[in-house]
Protein backbone atom coordinates (compact mmCIF):
# COMPACT_ATOMS: atom_id res chain seq x y z
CA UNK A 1 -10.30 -19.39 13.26
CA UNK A 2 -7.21 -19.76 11.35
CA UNK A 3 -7.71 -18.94 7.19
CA UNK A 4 -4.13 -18.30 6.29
CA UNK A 5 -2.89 -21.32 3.84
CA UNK A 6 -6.73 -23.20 4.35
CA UNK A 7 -6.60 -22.82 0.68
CA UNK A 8 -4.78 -25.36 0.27
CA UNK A 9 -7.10 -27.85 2.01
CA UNK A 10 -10.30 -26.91 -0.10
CA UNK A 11 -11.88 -29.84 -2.21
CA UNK A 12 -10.97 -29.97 -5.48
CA UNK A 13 -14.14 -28.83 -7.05
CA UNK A 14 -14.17 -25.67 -4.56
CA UNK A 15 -10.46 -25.22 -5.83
CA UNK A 16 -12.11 -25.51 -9.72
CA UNK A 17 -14.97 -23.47 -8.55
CA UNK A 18 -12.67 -20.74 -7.32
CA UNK A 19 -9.78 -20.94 -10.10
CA UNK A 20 -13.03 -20.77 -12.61
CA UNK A 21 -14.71 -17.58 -10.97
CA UNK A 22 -11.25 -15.73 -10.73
CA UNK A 23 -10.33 -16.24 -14.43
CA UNK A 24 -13.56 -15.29 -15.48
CA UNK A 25 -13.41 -11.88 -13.31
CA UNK A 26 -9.95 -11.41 -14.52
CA UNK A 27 -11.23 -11.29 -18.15
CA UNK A 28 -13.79 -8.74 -17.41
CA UNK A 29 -11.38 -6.75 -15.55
CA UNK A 30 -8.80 -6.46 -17.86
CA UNK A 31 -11.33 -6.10 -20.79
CA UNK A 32 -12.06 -3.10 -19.02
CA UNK A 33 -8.84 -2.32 -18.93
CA UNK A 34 -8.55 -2.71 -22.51
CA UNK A 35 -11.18 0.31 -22.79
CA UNK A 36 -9.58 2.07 -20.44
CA UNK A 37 -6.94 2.03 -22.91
CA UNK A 38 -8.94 2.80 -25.66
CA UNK A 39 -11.20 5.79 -24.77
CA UNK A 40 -8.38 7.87 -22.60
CA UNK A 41 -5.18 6.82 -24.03
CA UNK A 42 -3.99 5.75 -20.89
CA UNK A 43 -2.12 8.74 -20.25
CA UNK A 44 -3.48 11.76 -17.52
CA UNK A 45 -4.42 14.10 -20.64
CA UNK A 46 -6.60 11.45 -22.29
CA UNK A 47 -7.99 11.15 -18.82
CA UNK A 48 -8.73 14.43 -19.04
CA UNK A 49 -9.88 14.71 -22.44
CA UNK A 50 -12.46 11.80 -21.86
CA UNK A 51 -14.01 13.44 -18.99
CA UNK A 52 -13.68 17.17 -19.97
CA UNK A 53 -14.25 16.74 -23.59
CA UNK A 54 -11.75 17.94 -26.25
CA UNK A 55 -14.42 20.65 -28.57
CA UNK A 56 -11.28 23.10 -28.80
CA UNK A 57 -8.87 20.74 -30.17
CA UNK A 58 -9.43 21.46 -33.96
CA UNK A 59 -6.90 18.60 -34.62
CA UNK A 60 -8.84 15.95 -32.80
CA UNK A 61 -9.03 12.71 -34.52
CA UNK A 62 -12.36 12.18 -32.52
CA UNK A 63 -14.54 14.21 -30.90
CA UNK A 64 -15.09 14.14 -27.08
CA UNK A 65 -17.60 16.40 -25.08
CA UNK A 66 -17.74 16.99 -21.58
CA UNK A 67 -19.66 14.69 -19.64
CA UNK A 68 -22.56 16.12 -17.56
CA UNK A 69 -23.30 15.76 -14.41
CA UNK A 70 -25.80 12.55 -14.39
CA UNK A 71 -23.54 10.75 -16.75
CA UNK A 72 -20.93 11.60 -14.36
CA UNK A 73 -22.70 10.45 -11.00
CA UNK A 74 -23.72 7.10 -12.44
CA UNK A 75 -20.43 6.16 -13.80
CA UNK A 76 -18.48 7.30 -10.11
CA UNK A 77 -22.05 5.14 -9.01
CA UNK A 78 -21.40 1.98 -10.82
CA UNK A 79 -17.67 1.59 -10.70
CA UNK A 80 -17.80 2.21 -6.79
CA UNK A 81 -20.43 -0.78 -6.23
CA UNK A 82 -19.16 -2.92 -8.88
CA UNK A 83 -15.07 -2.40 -7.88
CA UNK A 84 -16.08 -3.26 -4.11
CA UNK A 85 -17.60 -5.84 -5.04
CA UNK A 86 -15.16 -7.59 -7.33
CA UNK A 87 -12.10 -6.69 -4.45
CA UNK A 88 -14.49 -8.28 -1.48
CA UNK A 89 -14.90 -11.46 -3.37
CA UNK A 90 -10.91 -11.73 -4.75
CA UNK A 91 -9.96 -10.35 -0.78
CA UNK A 92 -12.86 -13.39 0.83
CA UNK A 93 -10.66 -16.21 -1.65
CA UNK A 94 -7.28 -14.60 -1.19
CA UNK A 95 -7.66 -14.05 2.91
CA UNK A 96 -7.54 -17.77 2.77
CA UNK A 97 -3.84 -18.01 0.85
CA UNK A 98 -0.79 -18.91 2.95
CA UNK A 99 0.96 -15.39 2.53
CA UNK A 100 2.67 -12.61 5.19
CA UNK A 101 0.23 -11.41 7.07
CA UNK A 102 1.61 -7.67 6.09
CA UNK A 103 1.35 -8.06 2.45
CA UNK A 104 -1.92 -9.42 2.85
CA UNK A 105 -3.92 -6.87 4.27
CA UNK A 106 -1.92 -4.59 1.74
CA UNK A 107 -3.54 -6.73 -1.08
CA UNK A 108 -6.88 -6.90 0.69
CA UNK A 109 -7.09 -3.20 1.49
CA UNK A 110 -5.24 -1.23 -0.65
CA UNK A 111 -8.23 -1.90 -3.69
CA UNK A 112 -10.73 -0.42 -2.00
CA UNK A 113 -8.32 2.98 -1.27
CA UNK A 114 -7.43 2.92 -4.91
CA UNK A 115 -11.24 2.47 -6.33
CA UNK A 116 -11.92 5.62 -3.64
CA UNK A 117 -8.41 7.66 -5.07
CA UNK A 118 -9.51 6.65 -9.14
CA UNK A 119 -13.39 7.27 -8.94
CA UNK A 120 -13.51 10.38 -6.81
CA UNK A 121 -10.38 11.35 -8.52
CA UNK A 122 -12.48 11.51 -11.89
CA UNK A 123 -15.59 13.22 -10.40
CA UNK A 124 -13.07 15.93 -9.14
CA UNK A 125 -11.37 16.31 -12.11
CA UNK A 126 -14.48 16.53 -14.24
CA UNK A 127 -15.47 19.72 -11.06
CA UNK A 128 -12.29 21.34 -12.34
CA UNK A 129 -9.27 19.92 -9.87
CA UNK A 130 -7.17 19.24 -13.07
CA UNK A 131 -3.96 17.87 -10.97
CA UNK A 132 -6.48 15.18 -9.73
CA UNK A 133 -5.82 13.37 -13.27
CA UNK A 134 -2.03 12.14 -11.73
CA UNK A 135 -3.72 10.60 -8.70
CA UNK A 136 -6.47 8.90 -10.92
CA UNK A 137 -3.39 7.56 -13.21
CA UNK A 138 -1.45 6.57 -10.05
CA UNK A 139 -4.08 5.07 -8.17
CA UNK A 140 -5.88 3.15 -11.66
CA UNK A 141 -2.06 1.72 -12.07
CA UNK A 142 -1.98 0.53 -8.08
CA UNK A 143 -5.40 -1.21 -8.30
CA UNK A 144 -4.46 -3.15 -11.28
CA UNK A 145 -1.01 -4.25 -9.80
CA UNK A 146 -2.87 -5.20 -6.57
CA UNK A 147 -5.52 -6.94 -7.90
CA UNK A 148 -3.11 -8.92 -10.52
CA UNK A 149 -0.96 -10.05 -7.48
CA UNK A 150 -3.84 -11.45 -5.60
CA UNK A 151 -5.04 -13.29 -8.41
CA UNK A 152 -1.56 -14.86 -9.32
CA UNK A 153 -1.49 -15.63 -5.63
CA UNK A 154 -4.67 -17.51 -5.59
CA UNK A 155 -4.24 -19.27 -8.76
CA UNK A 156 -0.86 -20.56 -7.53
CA UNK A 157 -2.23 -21.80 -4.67
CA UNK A 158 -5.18 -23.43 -6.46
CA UNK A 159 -2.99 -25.17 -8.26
CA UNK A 160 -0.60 -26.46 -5.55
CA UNK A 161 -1.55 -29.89 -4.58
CA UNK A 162 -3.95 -30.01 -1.21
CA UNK A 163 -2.00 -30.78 1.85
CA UNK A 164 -3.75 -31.38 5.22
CA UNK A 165 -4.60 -27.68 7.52
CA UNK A 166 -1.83 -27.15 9.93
């Protein structure tokens, strides 16, 4: 069965449907993003601080305590599930985009590496591997990139007038 470009052949309610879901899922990703930003600074120290607490910095503007180990699990937990899910339903819409076949399965794989790299980056950072915090930073940055490429992709292609499957 041949997906790549079929996109552009969808109905144009499926093509509403699907330009609908993504911008929705794109505001509640990048709302999270915007905590993100808010609780760790974006930077690998407020990372770190988040996680580890910051009780010894008598300068803090707000106090941080470590997190323990439930609060921990459930948080690696949720973001695990809820990432997969959000990069198996953008990778199901975007598989069907006329793109290189290459950058492609970059886009559709390289999420689910980067939710692995960033979520079990935190829960060994939090166990004491401190140099894990560049990897979370690095990998947090790559997911977001990935994920904003596939939706520009899609969206373009939404948008593109339907031609007939080649």
């Amino acid at each position: 069965m041949v997906l790549n470009g079929r996109i552009e052949t969808f109905p144009k309610e499926l093509r509403l449907l699907i330009a609908a879901f993504i911008i929705v899922l794109s505001v509640g990703f990048y709302t999270g993003l915007l905590f993100v930003g808010e609780t760790s600074s974006a930077s690998p120290d407020g990372i770190e601080e988040q996680y580890l607490g910051n009780e010894d910095d008598l300068d803090a503007k707000v106090m941080k305590f470590k997190k323990n180990e439930q609060q921990m699990l459930t948080l690696v937990h949720g973001h695990i599930l809820s990432m997969s899910l959000i990069f198996f339903l953008t990778g199901l819409v975007l598989v069907t985009t006329r793109l290189n076949l290459k950058f492609k399965l970059f886009l559709l794989i390289e999420p689910f590496i980067s939710i692995l790299l960033t979520f079990g980056g935190l829960y060994f950072l939090w166990k004491g591997m401190f140099w894990v915090k560049y990897v979370v930073m690095f990998s947090g940055i790559l997911m977001t990139l990935s994920y904003t490429l596939a939706v520009l992709i899609i969206l373009k292609q939404l948008i593109k007038s339907p031609t007939k499957f080649r």
